[in-house]
N, C-alpha and C. Protein backbone atom coordinates (compact mmCIF):
# COMPACT_ATOMS: atom_id res chain seq x y z
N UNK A 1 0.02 9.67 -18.72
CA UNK A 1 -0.32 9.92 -17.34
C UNK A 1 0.72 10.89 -16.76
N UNK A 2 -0.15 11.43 -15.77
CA UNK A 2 1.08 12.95 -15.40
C UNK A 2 1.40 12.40 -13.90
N UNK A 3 2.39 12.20 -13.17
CA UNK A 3 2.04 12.71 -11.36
C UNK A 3 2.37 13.22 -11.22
N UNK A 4 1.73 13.97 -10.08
CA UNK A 4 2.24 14.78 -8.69
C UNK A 4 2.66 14.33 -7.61
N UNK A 5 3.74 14.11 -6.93
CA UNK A 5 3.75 13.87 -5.74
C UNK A 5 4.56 14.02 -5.09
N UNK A 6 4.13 14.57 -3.44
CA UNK A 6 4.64 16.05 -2.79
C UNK A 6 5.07 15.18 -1.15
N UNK A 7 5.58 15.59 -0.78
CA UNK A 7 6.17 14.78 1.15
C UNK A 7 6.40 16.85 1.90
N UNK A 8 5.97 17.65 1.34
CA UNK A 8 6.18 19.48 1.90
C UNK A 8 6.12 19.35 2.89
N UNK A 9 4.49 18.72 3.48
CA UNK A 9 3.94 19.20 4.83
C UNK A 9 2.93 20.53 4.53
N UNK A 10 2.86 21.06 3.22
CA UNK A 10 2.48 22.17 3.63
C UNK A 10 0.96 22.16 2.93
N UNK A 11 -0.12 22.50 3.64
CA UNK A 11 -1.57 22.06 3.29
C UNK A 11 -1.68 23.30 1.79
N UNK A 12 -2.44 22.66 0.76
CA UNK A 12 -2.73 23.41 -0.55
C UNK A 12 -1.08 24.15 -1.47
N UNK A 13 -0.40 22.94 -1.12
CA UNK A 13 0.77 23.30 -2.07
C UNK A 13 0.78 22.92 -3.75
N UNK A 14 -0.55 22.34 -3.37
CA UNK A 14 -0.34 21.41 -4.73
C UNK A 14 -0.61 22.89 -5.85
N UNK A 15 -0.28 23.20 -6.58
CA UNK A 15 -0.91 23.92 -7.81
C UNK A 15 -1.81 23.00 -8.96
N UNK A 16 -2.93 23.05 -8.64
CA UNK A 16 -3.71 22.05 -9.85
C UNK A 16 -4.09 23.26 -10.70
N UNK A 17 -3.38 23.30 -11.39
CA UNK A 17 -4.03 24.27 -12.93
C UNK A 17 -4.82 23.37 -13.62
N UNK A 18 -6.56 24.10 -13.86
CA UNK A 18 -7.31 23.71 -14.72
C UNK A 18 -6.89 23.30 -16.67
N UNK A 19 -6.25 24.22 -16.87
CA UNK A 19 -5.61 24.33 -17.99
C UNK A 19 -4.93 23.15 -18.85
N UNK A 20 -4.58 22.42 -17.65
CA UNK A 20 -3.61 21.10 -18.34
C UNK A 20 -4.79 20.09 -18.85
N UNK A 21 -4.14 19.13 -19.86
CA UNK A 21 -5.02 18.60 -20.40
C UNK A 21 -5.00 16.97 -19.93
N UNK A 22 -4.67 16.58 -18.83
CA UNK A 22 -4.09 15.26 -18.56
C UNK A 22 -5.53 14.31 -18.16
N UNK A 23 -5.37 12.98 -19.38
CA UNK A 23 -6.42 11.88 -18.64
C UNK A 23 -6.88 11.49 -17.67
N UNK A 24 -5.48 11.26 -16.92
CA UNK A 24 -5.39 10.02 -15.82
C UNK A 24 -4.74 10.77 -15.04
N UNK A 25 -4.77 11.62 -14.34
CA UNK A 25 -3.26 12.22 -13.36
C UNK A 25 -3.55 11.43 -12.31
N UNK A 26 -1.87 11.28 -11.66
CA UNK A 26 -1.44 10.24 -10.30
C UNK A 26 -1.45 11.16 -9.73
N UNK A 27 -1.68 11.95 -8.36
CA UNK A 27 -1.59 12.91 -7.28
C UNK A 27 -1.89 11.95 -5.93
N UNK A 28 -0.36 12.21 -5.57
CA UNK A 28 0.24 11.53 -4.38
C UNK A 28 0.40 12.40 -3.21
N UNK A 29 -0.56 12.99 -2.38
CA UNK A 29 -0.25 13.85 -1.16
C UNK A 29 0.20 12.91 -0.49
N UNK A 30 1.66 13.10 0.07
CA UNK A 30 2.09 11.89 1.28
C UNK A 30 2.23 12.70 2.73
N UNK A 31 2.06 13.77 2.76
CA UNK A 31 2.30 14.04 4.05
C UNK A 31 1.49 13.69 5.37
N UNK A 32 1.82 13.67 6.12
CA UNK A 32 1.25 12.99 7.56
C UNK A 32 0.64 14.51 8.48
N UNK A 33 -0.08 14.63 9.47
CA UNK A 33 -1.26 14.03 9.13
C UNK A 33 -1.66 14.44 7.89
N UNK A 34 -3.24 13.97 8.49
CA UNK A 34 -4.03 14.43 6.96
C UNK A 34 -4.69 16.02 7.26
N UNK A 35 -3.81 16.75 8.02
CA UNK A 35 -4.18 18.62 7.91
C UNK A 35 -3.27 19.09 7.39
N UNK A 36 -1.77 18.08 7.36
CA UNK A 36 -0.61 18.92 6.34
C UNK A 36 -0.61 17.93 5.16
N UNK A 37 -1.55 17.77 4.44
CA UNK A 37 -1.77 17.08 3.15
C UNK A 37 -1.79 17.99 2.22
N UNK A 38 -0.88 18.05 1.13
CA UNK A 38 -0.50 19.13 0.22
C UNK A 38 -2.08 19.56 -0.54
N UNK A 39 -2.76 18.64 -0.79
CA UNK A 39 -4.14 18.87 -1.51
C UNK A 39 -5.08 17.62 -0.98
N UNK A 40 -6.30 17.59 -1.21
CA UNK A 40 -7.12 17.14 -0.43
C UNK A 40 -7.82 15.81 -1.34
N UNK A 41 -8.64 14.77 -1.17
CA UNK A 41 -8.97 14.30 -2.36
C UNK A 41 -10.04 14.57 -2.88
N UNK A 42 -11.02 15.52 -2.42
CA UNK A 42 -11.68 16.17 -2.64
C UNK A 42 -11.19 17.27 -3.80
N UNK A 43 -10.26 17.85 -3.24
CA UNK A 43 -9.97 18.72 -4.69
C UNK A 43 -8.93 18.17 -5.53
N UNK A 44 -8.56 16.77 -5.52
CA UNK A 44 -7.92 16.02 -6.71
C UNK A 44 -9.04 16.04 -7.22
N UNK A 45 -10.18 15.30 -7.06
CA UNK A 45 -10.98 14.65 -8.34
C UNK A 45 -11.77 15.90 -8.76
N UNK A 46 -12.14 16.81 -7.98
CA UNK A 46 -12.52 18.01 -8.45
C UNK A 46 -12.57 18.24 -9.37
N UNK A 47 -10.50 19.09 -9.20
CA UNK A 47 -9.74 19.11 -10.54
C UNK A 47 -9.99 18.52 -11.81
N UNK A 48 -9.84 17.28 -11.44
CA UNK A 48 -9.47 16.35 -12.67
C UNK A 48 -10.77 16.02 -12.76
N UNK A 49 -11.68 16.60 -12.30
CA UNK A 49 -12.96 16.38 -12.79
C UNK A 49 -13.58 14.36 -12.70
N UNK A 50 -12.79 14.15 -11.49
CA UNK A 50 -13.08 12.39 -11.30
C UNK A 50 -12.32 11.61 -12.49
N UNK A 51 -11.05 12.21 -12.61
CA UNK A 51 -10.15 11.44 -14.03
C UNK A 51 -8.74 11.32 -12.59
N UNK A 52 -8.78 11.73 -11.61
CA UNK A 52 -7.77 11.47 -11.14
C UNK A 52 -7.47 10.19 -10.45
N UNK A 53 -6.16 9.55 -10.10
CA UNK A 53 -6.35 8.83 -9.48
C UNK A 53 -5.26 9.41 -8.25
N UNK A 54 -5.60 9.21 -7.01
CA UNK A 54 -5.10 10.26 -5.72
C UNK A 54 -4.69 8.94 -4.53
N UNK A 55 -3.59 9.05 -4.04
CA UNK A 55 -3.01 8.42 -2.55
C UNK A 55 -2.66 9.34 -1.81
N UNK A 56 -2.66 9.30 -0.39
CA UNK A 56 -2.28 10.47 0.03
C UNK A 56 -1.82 9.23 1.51
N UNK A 57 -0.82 10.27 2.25
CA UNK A 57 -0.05 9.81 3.48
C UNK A 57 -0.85 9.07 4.37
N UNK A 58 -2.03 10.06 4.61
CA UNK A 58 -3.47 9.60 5.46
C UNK A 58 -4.29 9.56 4.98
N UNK A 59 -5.48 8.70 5.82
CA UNK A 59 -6.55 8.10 4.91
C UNK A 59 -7.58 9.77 4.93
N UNK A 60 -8.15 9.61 3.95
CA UNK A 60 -9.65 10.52 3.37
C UNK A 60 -10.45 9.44 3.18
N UNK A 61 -11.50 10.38 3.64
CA UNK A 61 -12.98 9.93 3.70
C UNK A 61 -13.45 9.52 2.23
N UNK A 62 -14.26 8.42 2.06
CA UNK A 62 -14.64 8.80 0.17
C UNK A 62 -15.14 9.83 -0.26
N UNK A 63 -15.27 9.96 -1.55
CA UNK A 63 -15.67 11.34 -1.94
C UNK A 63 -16.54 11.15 -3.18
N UNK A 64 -17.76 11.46 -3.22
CA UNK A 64 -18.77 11.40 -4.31
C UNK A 64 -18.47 12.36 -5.28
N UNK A 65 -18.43 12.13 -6.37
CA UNK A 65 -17.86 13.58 -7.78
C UNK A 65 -19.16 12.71 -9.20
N UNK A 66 -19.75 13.53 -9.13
CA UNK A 66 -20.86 13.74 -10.51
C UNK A 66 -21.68 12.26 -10.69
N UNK A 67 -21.91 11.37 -9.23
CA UNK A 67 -22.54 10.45 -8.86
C UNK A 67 -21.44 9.41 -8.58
N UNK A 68 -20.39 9.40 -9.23
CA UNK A 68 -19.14 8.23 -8.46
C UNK A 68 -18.93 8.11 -7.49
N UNK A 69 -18.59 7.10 -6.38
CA UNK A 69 -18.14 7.37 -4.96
C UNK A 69 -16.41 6.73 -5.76
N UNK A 70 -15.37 7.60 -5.46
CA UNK A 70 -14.26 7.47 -5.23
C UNK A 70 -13.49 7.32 -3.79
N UNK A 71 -12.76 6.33 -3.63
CA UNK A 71 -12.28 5.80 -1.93
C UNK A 71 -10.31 6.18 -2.62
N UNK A 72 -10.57 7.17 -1.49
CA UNK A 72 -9.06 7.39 -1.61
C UNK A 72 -8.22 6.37 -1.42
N UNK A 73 -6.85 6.11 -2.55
CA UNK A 73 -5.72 5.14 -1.43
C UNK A 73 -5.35 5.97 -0.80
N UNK A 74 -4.43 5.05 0.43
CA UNK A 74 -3.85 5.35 1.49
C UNK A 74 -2.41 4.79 1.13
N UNK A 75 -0.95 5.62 0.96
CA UNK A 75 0.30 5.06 0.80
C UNK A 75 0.89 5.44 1.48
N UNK A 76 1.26 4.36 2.60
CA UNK A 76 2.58 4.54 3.54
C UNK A 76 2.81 2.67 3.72
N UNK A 77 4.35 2.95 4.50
CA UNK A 77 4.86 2.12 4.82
C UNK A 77 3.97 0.59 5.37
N UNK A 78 3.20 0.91 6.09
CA UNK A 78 2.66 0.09 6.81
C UNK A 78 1.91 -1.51 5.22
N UNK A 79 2.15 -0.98 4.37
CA UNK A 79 1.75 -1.77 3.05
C UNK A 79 3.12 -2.81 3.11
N UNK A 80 3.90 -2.25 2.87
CA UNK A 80 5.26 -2.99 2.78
C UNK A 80 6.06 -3.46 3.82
N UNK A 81 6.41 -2.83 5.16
CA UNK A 81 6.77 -3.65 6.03
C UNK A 81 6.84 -4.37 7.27
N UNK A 82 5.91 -4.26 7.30
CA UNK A 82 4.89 -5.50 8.10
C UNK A 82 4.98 -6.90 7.55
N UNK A 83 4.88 -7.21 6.07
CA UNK A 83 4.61 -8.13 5.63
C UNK A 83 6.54 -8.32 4.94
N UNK A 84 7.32 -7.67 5.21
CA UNK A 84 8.67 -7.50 4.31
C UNK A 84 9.66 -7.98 5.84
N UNK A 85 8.78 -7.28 7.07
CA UNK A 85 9.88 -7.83 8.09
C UNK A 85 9.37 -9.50 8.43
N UNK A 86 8.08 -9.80 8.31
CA UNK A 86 7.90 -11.39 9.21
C UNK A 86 8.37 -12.18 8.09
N UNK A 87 8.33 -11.91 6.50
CA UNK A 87 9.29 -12.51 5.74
C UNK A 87 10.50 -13.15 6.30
N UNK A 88 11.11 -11.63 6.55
CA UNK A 88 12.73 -11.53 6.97
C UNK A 88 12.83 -12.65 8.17
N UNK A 89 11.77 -12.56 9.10
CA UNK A 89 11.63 -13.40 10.19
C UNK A 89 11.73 -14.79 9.89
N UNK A 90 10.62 -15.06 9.28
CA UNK A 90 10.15 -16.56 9.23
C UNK A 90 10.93 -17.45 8.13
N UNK A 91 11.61 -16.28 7.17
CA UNK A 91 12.99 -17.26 6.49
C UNK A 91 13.87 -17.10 7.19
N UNK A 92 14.12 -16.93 8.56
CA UNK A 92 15.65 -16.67 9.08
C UNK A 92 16.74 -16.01 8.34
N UNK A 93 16.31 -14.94 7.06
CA UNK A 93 17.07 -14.66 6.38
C UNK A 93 18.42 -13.73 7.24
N UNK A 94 19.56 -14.12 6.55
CA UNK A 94 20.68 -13.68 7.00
C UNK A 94 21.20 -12.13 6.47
N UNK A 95 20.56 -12.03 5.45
CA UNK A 95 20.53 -10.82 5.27
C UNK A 95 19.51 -10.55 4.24
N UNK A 96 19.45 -9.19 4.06
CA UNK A 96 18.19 -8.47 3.10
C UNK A 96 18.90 -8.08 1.76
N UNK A 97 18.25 -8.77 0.97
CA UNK A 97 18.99 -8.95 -0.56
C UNK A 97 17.55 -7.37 -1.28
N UNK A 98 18.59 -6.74 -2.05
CA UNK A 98 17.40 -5.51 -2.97
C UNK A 98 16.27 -6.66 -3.79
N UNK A 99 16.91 -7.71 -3.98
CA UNK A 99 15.56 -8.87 -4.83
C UNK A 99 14.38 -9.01 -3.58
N UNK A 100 15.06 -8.98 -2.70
CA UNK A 100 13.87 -9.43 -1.54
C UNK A 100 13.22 -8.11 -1.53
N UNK A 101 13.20 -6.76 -1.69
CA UNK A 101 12.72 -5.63 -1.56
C UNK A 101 11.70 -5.63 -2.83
N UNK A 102 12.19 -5.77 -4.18
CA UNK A 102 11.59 -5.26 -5.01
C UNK A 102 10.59 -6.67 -5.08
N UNK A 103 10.66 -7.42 -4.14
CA UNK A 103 9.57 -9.09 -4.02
C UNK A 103 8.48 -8.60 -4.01
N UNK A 104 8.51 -7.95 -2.55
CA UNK A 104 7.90 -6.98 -1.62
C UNK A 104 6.59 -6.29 -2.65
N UNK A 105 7.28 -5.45 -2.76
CA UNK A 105 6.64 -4.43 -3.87
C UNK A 105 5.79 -4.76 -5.01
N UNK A 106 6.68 -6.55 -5.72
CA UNK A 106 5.87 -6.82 -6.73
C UNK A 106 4.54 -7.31 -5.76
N UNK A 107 5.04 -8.29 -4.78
CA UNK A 107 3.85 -8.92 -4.07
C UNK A 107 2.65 -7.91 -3.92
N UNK A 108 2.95 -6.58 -3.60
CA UNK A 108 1.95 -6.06 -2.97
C UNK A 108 0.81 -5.30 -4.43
N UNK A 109 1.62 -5.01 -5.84
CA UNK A 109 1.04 -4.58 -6.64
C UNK A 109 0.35 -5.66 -7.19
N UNK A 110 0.57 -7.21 -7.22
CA UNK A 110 -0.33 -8.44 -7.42
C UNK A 110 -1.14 -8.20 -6.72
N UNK A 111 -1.56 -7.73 -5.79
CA UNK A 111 -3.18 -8.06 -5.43
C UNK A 111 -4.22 -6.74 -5.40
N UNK A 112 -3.05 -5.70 -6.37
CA UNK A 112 -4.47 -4.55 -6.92
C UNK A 112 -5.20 -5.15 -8.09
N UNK A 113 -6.55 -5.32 -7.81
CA UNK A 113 -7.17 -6.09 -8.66
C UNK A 113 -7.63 -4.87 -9.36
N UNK A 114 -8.12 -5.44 -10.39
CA UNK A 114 -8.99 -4.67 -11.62
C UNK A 114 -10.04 -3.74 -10.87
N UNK A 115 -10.90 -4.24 -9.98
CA UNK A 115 -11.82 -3.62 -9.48
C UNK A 115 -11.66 -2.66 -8.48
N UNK A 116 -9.84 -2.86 -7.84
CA UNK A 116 -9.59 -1.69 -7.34
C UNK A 116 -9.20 -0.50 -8.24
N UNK A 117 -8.65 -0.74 -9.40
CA UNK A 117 -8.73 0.25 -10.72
C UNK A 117 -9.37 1.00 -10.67
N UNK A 118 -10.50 0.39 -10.69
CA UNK A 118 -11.84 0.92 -11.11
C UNK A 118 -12.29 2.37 -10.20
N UNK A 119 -11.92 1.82 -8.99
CA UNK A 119 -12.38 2.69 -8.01
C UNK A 119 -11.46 3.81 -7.59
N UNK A 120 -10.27 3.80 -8.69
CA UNK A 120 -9.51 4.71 -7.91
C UNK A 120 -8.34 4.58 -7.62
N UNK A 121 -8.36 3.14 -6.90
CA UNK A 121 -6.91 2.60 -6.28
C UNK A 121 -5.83 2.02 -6.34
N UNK A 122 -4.88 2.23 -5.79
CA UNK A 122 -3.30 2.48 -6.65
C UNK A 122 -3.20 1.05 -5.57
N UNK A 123 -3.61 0.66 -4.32
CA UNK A 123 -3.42 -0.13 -3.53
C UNK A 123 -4.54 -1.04 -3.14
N UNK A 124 -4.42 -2.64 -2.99
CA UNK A 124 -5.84 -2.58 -2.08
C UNK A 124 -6.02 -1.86 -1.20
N UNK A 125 -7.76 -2.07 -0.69
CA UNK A 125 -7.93 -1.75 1.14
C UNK A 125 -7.34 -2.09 1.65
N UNK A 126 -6.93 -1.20 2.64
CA UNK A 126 -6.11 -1.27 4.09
C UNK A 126 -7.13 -2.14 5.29
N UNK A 127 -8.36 -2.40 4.77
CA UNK A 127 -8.97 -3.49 5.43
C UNK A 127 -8.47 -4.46 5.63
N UNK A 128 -7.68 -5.13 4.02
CA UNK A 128 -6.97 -6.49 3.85
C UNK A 128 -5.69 -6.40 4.54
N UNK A 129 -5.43 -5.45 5.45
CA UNK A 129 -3.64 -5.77 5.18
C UNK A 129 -3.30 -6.76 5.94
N UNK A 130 -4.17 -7.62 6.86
CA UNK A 130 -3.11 -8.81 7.36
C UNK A 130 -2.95 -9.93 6.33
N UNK A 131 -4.28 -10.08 5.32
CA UNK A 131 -4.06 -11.02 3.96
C UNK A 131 -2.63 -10.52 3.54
N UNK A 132 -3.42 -9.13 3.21
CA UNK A 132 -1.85 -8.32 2.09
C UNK A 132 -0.07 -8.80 2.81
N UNK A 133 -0.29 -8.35 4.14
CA UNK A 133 0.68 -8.80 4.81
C UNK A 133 1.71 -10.23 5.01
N UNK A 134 0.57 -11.46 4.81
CA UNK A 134 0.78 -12.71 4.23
C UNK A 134 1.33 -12.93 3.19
N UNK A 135 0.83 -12.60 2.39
CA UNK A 135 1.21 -12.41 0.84
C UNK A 135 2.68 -12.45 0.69
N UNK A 136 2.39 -11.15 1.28
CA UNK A 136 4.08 -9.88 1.07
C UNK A 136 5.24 -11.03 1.53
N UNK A 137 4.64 -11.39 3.18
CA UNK A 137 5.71 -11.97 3.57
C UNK A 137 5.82 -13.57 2.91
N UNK A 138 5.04 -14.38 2.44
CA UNK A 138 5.46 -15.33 1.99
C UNK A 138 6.38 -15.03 0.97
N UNK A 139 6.37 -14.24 0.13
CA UNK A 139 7.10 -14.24 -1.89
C UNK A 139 8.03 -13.63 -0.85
N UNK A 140 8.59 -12.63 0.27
CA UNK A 140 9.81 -12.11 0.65
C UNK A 140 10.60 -13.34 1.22
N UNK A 141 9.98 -14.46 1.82
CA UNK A 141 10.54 -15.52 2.47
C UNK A 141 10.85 -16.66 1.29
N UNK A 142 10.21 -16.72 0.35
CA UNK A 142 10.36 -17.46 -1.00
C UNK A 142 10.96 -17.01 -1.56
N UNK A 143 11.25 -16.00 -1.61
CA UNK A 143 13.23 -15.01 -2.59
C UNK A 143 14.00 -15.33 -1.70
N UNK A 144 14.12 -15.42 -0.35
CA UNK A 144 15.19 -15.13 0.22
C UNK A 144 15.83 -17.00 0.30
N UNK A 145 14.69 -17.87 0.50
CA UNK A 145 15.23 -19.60 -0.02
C UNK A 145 16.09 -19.68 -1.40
N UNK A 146 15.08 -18.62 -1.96
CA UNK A 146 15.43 -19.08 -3.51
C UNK A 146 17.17 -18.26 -3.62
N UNK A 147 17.53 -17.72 -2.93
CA UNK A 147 18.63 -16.71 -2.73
C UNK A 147 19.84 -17.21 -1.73
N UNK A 148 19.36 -18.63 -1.01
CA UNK A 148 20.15 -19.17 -0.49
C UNK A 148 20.32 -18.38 0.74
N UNK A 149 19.84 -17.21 1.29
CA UNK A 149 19.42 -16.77 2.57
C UNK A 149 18.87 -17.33 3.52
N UNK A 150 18.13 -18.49 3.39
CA UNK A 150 17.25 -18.32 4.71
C UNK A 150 17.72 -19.60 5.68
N UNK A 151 17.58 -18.82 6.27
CA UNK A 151 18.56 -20.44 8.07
C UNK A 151 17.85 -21.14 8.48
N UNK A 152 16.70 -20.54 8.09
CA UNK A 152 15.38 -21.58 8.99
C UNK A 152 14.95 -22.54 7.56
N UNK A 153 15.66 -23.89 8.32
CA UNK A 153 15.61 -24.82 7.22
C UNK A 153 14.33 -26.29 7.66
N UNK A 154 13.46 -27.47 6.99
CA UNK A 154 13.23 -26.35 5.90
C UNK A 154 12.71 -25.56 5.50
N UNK A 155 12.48 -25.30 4.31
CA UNK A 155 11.01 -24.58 4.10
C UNK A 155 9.96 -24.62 3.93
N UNK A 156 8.96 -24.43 4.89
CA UNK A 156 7.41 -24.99 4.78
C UNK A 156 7.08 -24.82 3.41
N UNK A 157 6.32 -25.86 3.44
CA UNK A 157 5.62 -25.88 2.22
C UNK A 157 4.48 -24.84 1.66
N UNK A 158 3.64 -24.41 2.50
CA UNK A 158 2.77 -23.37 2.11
C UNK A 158 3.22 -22.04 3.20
N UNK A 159 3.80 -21.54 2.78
CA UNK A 159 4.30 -20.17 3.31
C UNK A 159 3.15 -18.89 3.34
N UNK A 160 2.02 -18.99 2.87
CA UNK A 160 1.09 -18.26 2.80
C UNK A 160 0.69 -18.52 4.86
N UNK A 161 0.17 -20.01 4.69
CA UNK A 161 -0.14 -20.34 6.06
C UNK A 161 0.66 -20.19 7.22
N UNK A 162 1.95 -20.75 6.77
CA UNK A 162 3.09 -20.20 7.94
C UNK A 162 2.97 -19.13 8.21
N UNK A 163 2.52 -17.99 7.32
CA UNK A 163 2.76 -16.66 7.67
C UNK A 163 1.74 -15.87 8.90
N UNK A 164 0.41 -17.01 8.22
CA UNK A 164 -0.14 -16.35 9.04
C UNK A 164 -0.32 -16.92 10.48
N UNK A 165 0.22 -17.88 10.77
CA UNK A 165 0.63 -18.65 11.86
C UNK A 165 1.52 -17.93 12.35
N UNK A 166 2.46 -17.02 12.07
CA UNK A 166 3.51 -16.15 12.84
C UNK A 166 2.74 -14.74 13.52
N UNK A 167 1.87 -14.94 12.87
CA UNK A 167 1.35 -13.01 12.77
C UNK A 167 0.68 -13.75 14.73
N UNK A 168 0.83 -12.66 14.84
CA UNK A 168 0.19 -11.95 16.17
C UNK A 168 -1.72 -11.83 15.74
N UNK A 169 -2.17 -12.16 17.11
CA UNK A 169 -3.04 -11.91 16.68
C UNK A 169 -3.86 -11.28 18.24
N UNK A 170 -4.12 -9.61 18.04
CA UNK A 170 -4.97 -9.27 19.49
C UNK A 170 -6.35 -9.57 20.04
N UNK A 171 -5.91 -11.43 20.25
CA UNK A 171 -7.50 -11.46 20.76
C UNK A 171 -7.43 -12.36 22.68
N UNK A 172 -8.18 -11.28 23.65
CA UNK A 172 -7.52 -11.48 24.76
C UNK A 172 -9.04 -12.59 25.44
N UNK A 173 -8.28 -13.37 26.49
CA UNK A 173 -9.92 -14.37 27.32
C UNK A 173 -10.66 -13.10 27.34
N UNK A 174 -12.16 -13.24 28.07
CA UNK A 174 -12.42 -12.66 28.58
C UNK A 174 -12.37 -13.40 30.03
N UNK A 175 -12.46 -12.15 31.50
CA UNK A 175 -11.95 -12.91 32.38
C UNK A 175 -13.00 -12.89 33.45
N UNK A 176 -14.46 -12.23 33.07
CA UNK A 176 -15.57 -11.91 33.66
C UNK A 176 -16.45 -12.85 33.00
């Protein structure tokens, strides 16, 4: 597997030479928005002739290539800490250990399932992220016990649920 991946800013920086012979290429446009996206995902799978697999900063629309519908990932922050700070929160951790980071990270690559493979994706949907977010933050709040970090004693027993018992949630009366 080959990647690419670019943070320029500058729209069509990518050089995709036809020429190369790569299976699987990773092509990571991260730039923000999605008008200074180094290449498009449209002309990833192009390229790679629907062999690519593509994340980019901002979301793209799906993209149909030789009857496939391919759904771009989307990679930014908002995957990791959302669910890495209510961790930090809800273990009262005293400080942020690199184990609690790379928790994070494993947590969030456990729930690319096979069938997001399939389709493309390096991440779940960004549909899921308050699940994903749960997740994240329970195993970050479960390293940081297991690490002798956390103040908020003790520790619930299902930390999945605690978590989502912390999360915010925007739903207002109505007052009419």
């Amino acid at each position: 597997m080959c990647a690419c991946m670019s943070t320029l800013s500058q729209p069509k920086s990518f050089v995709l030479t036809p020429t190369v012979d790569l299976q699987k290429p990773l092509i990571m446009a991260l730039s923000n928005p999605t008008s200074q996206a180094e290449c498009t995902a449209e002309e990833a799978y192009t390229w790679s002739e629907g062999r690519a697999i593509f994340a980019s900063g901002s979301p793209f629309d799906p993209f149909e290539y030789d009857g496939k519908v391919f759904v771009p990932g989307q990679a930014n922050n908002a995957y990791i800490f959302p669910g890495f700070g209510l961790g930090v929160i809800m273990s009262g951790a005293i400080r942020v250990h690199d184990d609690m980071l790379l928790t994070a990270s494993e947590a969030l690559a456990a729930q690319v399932t096979e069938e997001h493979f399939k389709k493309g994706l390096i991440y779940p949907p960004f549909s899921d992220i308050r699940k994903i977010s749960a997740n994240i933050a329970a195993k970050v709040a479960a390293k940081a016990y297991e690490l002798g970090l956390a103040s908020h004693l003790p520790q619930p027993e299902d930390l999945v649920k605690y978590a989502e018992s912390c999360m915010y949630s925007p739903v207002y009366r109505s007052y009419r």
